[in-house]
Protein backbone atom coordinates (compact mmCIF):
# COMPACT_ATOMS: atom_id res chain seq x y z
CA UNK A 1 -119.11 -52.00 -8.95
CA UNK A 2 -118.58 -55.73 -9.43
CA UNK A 3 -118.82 -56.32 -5.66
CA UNK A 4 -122.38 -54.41 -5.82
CA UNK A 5 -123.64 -57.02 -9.03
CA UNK A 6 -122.37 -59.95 -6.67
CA UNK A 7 -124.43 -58.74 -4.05
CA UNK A 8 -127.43 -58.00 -5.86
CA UNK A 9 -127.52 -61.75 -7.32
CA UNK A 10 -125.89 -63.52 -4.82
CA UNK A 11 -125.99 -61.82 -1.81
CA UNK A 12 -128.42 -63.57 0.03
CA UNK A 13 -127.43 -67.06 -1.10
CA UNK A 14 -125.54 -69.74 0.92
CA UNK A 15 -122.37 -70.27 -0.45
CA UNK A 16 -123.37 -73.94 -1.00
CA UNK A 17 -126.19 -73.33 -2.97
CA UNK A 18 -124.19 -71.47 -5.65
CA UNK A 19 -124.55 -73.10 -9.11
CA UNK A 20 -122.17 -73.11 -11.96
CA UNK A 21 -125.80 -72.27 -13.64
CA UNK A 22 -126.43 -69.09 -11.45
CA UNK A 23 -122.77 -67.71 -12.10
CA UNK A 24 -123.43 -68.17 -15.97
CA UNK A 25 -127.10 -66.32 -15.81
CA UNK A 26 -125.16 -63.36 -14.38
CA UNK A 27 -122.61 -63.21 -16.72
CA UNK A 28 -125.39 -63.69 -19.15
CA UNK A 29 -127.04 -60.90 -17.97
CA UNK A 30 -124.33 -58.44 -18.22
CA UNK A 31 -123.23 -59.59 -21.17
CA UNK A 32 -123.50 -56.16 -22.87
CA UNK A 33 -120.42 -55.44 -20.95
CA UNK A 34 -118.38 -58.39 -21.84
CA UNK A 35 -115.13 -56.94 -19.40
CA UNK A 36 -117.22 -56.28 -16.80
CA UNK A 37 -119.05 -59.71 -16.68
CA UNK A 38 -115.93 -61.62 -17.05
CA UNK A 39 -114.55 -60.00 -14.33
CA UNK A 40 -117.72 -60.64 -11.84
CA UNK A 41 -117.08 -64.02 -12.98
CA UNK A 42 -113.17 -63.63 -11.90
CA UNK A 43 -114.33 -62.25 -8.47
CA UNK A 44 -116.55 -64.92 -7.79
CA UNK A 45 -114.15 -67.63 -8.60
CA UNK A 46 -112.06 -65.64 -5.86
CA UNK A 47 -114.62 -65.62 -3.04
CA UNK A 48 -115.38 -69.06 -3.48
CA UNK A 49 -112.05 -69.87 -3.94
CA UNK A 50 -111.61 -68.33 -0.06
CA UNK A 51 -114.78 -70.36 0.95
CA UNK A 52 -113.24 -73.62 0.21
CA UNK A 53 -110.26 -72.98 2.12
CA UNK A 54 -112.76 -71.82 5.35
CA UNK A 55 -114.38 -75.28 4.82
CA UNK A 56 -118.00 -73.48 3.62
CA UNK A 57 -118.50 -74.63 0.52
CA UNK A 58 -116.53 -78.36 -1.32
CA UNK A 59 -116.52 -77.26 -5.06
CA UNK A 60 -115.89 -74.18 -6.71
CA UNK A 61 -118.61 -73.87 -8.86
CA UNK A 62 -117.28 -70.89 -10.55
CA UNK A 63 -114.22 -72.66 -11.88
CA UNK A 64 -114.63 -73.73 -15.32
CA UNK A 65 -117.32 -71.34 -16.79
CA UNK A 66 -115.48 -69.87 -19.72
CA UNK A 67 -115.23 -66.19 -20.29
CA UNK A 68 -117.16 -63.92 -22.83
CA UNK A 69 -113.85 -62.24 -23.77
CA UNK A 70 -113.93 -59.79 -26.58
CA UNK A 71 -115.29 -61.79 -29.44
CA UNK A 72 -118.71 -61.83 -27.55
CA UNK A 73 -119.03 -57.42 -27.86
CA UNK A 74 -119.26 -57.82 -32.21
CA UNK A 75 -122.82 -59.08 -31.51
CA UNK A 76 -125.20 -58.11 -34.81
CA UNK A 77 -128.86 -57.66 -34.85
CA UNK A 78 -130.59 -60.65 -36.24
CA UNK A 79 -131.22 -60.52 -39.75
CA UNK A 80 -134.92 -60.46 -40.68
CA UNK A 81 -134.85 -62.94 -42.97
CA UNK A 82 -133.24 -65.13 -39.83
CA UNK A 83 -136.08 -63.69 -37.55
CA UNK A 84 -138.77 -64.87 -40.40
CA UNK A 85 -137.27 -68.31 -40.23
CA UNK A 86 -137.08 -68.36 -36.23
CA UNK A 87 -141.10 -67.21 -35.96
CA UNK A 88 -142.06 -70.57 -38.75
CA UNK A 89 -139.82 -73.11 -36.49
CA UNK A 90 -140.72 -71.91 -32.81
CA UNK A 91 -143.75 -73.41 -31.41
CA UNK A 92 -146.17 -71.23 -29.51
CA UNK A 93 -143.80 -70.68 -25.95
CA UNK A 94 -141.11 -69.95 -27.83
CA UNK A 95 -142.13 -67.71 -30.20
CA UNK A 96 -143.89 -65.51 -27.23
CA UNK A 97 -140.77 -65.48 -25.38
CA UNK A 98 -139.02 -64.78 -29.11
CA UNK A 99 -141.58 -62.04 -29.61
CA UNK A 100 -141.92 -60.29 -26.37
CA UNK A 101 -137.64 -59.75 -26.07
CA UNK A 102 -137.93 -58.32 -29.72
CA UNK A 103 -141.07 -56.37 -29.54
CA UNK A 104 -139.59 -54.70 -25.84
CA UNK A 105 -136.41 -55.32 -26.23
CA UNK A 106 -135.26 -56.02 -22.77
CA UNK A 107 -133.02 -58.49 -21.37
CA UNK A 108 -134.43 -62.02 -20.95
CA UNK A 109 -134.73 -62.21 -17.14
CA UNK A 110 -136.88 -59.02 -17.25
CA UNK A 111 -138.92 -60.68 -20.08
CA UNK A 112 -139.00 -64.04 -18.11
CA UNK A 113 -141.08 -62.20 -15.07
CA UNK A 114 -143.36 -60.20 -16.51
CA UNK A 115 -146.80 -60.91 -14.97
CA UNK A 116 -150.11 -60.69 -16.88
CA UNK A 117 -151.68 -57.87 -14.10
CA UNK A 118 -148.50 -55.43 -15.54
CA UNK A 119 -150.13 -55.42 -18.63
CA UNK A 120 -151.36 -51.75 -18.78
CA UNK A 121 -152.91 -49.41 -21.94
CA UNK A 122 -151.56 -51.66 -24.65
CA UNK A 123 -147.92 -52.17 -22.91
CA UNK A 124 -146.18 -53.78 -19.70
CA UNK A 125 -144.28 -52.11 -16.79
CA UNK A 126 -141.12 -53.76 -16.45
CA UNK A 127 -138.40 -52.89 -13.05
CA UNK A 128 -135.07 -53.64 -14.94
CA UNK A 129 -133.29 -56.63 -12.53
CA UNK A 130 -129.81 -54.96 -13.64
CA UNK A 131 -130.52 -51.33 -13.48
CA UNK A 132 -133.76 -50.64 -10.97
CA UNK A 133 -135.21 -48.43 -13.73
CA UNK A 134 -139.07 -48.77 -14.18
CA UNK A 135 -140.00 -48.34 -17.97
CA UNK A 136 -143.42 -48.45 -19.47
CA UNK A 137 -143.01 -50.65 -22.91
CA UNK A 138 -145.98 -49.92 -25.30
CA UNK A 139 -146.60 -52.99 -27.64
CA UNK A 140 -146.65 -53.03 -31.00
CA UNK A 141 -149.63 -54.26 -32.62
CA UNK A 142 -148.04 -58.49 -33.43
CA UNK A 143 -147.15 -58.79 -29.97
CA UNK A 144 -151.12 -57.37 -28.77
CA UNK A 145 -152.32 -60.74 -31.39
CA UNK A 146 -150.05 -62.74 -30.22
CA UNK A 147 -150.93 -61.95 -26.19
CA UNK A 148 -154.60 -61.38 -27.34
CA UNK A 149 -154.29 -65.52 -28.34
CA UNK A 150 -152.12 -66.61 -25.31
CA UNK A 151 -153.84 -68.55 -22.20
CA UNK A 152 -153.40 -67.16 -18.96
CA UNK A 153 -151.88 -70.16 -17.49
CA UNK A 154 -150.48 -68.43 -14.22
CA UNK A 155 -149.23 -65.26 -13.48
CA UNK A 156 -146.39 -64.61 -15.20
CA UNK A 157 -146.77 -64.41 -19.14
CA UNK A 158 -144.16 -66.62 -20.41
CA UNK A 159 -144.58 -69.97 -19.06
CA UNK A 160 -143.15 -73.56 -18.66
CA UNK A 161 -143.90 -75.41 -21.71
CA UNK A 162 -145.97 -77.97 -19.92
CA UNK A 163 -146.08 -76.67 -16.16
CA UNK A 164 -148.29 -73.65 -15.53
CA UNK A 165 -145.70 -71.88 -13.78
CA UNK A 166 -143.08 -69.23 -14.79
CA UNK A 167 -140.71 -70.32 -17.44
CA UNK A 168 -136.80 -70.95 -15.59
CA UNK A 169 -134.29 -69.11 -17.51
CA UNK A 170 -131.96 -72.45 -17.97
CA UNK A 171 -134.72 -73.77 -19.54
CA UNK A 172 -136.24 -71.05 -21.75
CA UNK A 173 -132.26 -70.66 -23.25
CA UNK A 174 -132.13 -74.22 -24.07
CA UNK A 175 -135.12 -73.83 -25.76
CA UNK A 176 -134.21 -71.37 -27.66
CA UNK A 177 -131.19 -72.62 -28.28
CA UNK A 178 -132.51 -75.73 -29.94
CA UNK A 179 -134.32 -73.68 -32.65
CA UNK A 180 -131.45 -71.17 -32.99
CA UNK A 181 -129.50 -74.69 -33.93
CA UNK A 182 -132.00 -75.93 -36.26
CA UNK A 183 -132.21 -73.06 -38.40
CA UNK A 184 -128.67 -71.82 -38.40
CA UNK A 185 -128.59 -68.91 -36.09
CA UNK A 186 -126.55 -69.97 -33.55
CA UNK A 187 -124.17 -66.97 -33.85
CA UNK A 188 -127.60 -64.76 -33.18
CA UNK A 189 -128.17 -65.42 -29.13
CA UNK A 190 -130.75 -63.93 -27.49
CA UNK A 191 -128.94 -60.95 -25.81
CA UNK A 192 -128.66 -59.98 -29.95
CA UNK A 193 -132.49 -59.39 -30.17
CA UNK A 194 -132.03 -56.39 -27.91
CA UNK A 195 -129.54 -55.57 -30.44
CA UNK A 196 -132.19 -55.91 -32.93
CA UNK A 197 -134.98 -54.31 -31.48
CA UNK A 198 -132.69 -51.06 -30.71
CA UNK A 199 -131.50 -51.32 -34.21
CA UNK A 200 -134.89 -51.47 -35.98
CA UNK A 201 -135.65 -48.29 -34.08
CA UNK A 202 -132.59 -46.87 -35.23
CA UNK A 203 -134.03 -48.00 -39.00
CA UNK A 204 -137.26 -46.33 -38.25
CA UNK A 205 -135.64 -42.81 -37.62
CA UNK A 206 -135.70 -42.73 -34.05
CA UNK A 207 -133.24 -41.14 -32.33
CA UNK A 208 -131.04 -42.32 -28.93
CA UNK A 209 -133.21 -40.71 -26.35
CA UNK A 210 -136.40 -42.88 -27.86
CA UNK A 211 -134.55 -45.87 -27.95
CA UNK A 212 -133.22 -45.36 -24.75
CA UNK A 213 -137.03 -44.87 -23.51
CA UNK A 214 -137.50 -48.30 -24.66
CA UNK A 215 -134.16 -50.19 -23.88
CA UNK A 216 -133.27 -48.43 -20.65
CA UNK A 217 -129.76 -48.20 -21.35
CA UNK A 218 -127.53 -45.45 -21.53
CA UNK A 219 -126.82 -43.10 -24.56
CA UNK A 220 -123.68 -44.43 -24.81
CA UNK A 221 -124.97 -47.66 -24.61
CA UNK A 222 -127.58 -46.92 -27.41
CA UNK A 223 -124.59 -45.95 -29.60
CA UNK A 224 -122.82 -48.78 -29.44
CA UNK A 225 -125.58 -51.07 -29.84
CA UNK A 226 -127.02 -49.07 -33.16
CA UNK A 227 -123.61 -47.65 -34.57
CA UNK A 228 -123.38 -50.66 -37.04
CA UNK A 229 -127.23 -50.11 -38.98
CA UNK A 230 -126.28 -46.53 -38.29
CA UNK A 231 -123.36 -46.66 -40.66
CA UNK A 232 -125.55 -49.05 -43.48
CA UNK A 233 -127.71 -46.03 -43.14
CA UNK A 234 -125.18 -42.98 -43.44
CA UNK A 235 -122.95 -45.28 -46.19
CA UNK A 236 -126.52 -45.59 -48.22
CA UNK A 237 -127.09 -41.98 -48.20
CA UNK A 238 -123.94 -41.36 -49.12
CA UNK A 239 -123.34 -43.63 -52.42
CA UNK A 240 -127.23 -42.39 -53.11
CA UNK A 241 -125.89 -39.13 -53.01
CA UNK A 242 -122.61 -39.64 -54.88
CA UNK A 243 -125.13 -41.56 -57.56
CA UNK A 244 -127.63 -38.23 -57.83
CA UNK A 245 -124.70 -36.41 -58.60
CA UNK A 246 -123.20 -38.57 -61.37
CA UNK A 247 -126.66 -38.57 -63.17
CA UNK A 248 -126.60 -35.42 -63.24
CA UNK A 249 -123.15 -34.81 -64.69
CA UNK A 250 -123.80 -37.26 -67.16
CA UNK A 251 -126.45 -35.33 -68.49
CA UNK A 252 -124.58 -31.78 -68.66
């Protein structure tokens, strides 16, 4: 299964145009498997590792990039109050980008190509990079302002700052980065907003198979990334419950 990722990213690449950059944007990208990107990360080290000694490539560029490892899987949605504080500091290309992995919550490569012409009924088509599946992502009505008030600049919908061309993903994670920085939120990446958007869907009353519709992951993946609002939820009811019932034995 690792093998088949490599190929899918790197398959068609030279060896010696393999950038410590494009090994972390992978690892990035599967980052809601923390074991499984590390070790795509291990395998490439390997392969190029063999490459050097054939004489293909000079440098290893896989050597060096540090591991998720298991601190990386207890991501938390974004607090709102952090997500208030992100939408006053970003200026207008950042707070689309922001806005769009929120409001679809997909993975920011996806995000990072959608074109304007996708754009269909009120929502986007989006062909997941990582999984193939096509999904049809309805927006909700801040995102239709916010695109309703953004330029058509090129093709794709997110673009460069100052270039009208699409947005690279090196430099649309610095970007955000910076702001994350200045406000605090650096332990919030941007892999967490899908954790956000899945669990303010989970808030809502939806159940896995409608989050799913949106996210495109598995159940089991929807599970894991809701189970911690899930059990603020059930622990609320709970003590509310507990309460009711002490109100009324205090009146007996």
């Amino acid at each position: 299964m690792a093998l088949n990722e490599i190929e899918r990213v790197l398959g068609n690449a030279d060896p010696n145009s393999v950038r410590r950059k494009h090994v972390i944007q992978m690892q990035s990208e599967l980052s809601d498997r923390p074991r499984h990107a590390d070790f795509c990360v291990q395998i490439i080290r390997i392969l190029l590792e063999h490459a050097l000694d054939l004489g293909w490539v000079e440098t290893n560029n896989a050597k060096g990039v540090k591991l998720i490892g298991k601190t990386r899987d207890n991501r938390l949605p974004w607090p709102p109050a952090m997500v208030e504080e992100f939408r006053k500091a970003a200026g207008s290309n950042e707070l689309l980008l922001f806005e769009l992995l929120l409001g679809t919550g997909q993975r920011i490569g996806d995000v990072l190509e959608m074109q304007w012409h996708e754009i269909v009924e009120g929502g986007v088509w989006v062909v997941q990079n990582k999984t193939g599946k096509r999904l049809w992502i309805p927006f909700g009505q801040r995102l239709l302002t916010l695109l309703g008030n953004t330029p058509k600049r090129s093709m794709f919908i997110v673009n460069h700052p100052t270039k009208d061309e699409q947005w690279t993903y090196d430099g649309a994670q610095a970007a955000i980065l910076k702001i994350r920085k200045q406000i605090g939120a650096e332990k919030y990446d941007i892999h967490s907003l899908r954790y956000t958007a899945a669990s303010e869907m989970a808030l809502a009353g939806c159940d896995d198979s409608e989050i799913a519709a949106v996210t495109g992951q598995t159940l089991e993946m929807v599970k894991h990334y809701t189970a911690a609002v899930r059990q603020k939820v059930q622990a609320t009811r709970a003590i509310a419950a507990r309460e009711r019932i002490d109100f009324r034995l205090a009146k007996s």
